[in-house]
C-alpha atoms as a PDB file:
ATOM      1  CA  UNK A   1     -10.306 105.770 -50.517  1.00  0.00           C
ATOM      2  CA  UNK A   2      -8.422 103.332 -52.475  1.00  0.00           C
ATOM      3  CA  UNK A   3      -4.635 102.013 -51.132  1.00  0.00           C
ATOM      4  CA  UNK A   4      -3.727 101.660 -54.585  1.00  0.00           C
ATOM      5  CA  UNK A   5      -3.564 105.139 -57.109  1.00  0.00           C
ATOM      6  CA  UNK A   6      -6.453 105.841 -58.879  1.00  0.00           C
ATOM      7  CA  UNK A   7      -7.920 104.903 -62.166  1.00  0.00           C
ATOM      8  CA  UNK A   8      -7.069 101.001 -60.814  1.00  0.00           C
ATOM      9  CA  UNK A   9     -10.088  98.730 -59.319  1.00  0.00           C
ATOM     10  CA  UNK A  10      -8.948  98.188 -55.213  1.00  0.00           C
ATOM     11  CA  UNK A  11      -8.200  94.416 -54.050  1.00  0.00           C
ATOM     12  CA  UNK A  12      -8.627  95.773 -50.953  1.00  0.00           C
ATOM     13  CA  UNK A  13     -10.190  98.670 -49.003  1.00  0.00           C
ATOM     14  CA  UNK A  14      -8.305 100.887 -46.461  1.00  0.00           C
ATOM     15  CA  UNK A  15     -10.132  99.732 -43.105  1.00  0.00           C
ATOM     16  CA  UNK A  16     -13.694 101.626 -42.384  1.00  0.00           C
ATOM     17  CA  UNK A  17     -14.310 101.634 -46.180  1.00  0.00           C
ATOM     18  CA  UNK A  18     -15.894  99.012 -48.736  1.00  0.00           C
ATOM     19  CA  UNK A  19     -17.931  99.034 -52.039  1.00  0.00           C
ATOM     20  CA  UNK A  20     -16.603  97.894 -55.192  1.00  0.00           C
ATOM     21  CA  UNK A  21     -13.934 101.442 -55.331  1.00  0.00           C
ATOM     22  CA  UNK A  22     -14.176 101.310 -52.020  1.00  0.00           C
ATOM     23  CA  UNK A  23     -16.580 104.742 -51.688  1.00  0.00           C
ATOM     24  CA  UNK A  24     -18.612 103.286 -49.012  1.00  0.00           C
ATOM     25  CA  UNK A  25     -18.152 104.347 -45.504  1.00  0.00           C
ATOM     26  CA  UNK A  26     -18.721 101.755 -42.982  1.00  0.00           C
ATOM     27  CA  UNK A  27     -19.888 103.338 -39.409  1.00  0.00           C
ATOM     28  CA  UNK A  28     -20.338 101.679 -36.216  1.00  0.00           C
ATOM     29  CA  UNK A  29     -22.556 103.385 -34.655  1.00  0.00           C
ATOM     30  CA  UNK A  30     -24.241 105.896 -36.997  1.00  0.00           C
ATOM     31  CA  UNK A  31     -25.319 106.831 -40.582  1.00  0.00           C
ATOM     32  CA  UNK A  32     -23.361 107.608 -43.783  1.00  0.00           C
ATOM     33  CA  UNK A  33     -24.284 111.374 -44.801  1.00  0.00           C
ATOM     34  CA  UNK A  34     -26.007 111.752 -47.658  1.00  0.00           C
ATOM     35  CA  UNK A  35     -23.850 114.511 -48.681  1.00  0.00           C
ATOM     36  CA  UNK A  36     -20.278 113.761 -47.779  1.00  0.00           C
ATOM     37  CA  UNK A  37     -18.239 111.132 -47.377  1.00  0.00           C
ATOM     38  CA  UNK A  38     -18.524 110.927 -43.642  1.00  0.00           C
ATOM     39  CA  UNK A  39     -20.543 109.782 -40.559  1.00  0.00           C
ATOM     40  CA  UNK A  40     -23.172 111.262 -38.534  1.00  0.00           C
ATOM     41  CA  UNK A  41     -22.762 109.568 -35.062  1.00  0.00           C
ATOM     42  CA  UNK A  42     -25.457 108.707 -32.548  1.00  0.00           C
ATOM     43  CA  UNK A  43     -24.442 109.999 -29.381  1.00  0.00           C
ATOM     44  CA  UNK A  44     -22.461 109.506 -27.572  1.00  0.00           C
ATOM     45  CA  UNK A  45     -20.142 108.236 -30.065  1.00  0.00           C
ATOM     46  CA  UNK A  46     -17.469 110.512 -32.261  1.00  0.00           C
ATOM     47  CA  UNK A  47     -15.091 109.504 -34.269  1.00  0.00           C
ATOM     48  CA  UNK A  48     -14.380 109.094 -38.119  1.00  0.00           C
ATOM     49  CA  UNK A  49     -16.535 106.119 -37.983  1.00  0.00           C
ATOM     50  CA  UNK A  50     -18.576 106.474 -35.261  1.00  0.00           C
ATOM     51  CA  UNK A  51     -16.375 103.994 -33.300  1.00  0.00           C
ATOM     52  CA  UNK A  52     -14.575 106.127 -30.181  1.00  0.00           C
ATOM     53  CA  UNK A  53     -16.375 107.211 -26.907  1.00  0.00           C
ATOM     54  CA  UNK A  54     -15.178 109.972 -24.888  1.00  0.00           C
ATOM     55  CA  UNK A  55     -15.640 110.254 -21.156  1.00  0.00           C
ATOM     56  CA  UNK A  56     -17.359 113.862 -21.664  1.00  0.00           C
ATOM     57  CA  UNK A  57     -19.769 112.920 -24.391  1.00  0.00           C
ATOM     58  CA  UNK A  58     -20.584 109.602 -22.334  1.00  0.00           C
ATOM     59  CA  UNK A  59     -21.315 111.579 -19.130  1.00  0.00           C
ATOM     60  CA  UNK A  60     -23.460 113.942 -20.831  1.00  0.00           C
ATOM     61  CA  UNK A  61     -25.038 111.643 -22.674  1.00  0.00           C
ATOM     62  CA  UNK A  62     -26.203 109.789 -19.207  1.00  0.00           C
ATOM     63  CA  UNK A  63     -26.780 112.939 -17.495  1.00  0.00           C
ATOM     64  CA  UNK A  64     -29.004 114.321 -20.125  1.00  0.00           C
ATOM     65  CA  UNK A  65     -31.054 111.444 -19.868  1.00  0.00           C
ATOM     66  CA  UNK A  66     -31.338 110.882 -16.348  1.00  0.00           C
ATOM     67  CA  UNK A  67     -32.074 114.497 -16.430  1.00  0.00           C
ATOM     68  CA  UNK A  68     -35.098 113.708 -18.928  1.00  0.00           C
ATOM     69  CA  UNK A  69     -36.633 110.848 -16.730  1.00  0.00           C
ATOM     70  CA  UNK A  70     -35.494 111.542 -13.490  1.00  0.00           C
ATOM     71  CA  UNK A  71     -39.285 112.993 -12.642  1.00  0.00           C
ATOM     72  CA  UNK A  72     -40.777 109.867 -14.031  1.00  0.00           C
ATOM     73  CA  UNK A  73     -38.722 108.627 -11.646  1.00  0.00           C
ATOM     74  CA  UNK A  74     -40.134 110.307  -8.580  1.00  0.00           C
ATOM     75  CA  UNK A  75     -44.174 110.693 -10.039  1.00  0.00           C
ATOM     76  CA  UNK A  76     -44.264 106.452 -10.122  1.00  0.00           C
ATOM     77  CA  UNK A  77     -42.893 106.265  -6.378  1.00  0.00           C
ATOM     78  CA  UNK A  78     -46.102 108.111  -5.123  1.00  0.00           C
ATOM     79  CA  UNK A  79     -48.474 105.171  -6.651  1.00  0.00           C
ATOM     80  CA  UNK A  80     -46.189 102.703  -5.466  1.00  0.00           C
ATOM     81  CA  UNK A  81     -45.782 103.896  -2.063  1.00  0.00           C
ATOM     82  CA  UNK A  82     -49.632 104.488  -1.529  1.00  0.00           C
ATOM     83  CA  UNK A  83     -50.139 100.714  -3.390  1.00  0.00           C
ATOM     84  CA  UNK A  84     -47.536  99.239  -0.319  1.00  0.00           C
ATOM     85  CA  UNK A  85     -48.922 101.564   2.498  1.00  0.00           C
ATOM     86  CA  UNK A  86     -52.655  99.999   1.245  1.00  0.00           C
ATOM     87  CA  UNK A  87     -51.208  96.381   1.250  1.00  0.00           C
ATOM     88  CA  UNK A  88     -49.778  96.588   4.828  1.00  0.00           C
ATOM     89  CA  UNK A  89     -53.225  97.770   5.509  1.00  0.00           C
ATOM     90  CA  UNK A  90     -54.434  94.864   4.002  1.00  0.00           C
ATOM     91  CA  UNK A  91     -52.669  92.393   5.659  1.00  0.00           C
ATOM     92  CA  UNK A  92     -53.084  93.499   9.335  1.00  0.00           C
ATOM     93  CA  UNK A  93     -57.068  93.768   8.507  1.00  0.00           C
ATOM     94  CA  UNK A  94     -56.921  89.775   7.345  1.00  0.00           C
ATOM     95  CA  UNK A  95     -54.273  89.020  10.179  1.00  0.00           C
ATOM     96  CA  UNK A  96     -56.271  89.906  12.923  1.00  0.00           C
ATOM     97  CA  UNK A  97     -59.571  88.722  11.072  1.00  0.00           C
ATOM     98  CA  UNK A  98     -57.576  85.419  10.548  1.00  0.00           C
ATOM     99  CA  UNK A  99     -56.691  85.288  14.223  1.00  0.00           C
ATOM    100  CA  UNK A 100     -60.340  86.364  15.404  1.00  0.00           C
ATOM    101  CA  UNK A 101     -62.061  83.432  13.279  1.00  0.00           C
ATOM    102  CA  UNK A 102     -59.132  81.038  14.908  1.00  0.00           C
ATOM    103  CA  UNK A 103     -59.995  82.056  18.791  1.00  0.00           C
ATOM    104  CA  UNK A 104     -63.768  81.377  17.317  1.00  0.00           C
ATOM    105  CA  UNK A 105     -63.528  78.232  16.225  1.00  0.00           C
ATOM    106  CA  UNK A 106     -61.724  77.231  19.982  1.00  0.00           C
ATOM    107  CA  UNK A 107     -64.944  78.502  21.645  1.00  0.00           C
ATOM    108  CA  UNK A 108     -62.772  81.667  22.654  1.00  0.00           C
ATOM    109  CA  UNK A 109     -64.428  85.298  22.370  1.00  0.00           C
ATOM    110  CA  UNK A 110     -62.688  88.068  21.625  1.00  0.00           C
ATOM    111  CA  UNK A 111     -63.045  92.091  21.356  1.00  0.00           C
ATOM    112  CA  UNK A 112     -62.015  92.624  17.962  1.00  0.00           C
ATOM    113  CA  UNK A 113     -60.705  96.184  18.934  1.00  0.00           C
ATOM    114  CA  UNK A 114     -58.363  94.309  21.442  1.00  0.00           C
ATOM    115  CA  UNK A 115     -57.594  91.595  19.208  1.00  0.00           C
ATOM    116  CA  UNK A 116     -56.332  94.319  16.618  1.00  0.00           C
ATOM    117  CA  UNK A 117     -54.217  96.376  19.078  1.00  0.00           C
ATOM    118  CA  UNK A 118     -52.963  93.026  19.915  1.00  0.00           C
ATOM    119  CA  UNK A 119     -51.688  92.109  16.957  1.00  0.00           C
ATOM    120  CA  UNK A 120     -50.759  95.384  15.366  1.00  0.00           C
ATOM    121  CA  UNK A 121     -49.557  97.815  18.205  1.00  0.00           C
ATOM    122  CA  UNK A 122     -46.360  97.358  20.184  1.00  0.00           C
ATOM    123  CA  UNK A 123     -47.435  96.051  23.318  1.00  0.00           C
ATOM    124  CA  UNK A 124     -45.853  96.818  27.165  1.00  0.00           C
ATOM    125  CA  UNK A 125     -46.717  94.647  29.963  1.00  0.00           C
ATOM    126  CA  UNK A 126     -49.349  96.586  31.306  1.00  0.00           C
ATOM    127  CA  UNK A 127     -51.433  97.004  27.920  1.00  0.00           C
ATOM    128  CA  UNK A 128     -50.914  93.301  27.660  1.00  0.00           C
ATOM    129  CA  UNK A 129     -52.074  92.042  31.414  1.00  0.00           C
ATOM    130  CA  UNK A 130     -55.045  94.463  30.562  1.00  0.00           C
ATOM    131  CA  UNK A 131     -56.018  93.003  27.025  1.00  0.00           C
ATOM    132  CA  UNK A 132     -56.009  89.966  28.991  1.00  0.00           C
ATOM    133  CA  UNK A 133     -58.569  90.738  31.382  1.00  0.00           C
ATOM    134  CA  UNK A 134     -60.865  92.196  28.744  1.00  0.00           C
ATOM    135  CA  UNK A 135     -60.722  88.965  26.507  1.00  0.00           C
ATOM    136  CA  UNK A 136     -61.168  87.331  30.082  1.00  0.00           C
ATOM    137  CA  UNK A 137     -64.144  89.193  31.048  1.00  0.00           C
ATOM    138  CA  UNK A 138     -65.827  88.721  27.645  1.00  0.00           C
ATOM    139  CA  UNK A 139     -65.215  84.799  28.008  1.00  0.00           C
ATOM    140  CA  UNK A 140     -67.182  84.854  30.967  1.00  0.00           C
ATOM    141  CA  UNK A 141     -70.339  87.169  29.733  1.00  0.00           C
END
């Protein structure tokens, strides 16, 4: 792979060789073969030496792979939905628990089931006038 003829030692190697007669292939992204003078690409490269990407190769390269973990994918959503559903639960138990222990210290009593559909329920006017007259009647027992 010498720019000069043979039998001569190379001042310089034609570009994607090097060694001292200039045997040695040089590729970007793969391996020299053992066997030939040439390279043996990692995908999705091509090319003499490894060095050109194609549009095809790079697409099925991508696809191949999202085709491979694509179920990983879908089997770690299930913990983490079940982990967020259990946090929300979470928080609304120590929300209205938080709330409960605040009317307590004020002297205030409160029905802990009304308390809760207070705080976590979407509330019309006439659920709300009559969560007021149960904490009301409580206050007064």
């Amino acid at each position: 792979m010498c720019s000069w003829p043979s039998g001569r030692r190379c001042p310089s190697c034609i570009p994607g060789y090097y060694g001292e007669y200039c045997e040695e292939i040089h590729c970007v992204h793969g391996e020299p073969s053992r066997l030939e003078t040439k390279c043996e690409c990692e995908d999705p490269y091509s090319g003499t030496f490894c060095d050109e990407l194609s549009t095809k190769r790079v697409y099925s390269y991508y696809n191949r792979r999202t085709y491979l973990l694509g179920p990983l994918g879908a089997l770690s959503l299930i913990p983490m939905c079940a982990l967020y559903m259990g946090c929300e639960y979470m928080a609304k138990k120590r929300r209205v628990k938080r709330v409960g222990e605040m009317l307590g210290g004020q002297n205030i009593t409160v029905d802990q089931e009304v308390l809760h559909h207070l705080l976590t329920k979407k509330v019309s006017e006439s659920n709300l006038s009559m969560g007021e007259r149960r904490i009301g009647s409580s206050d007064r027992a």
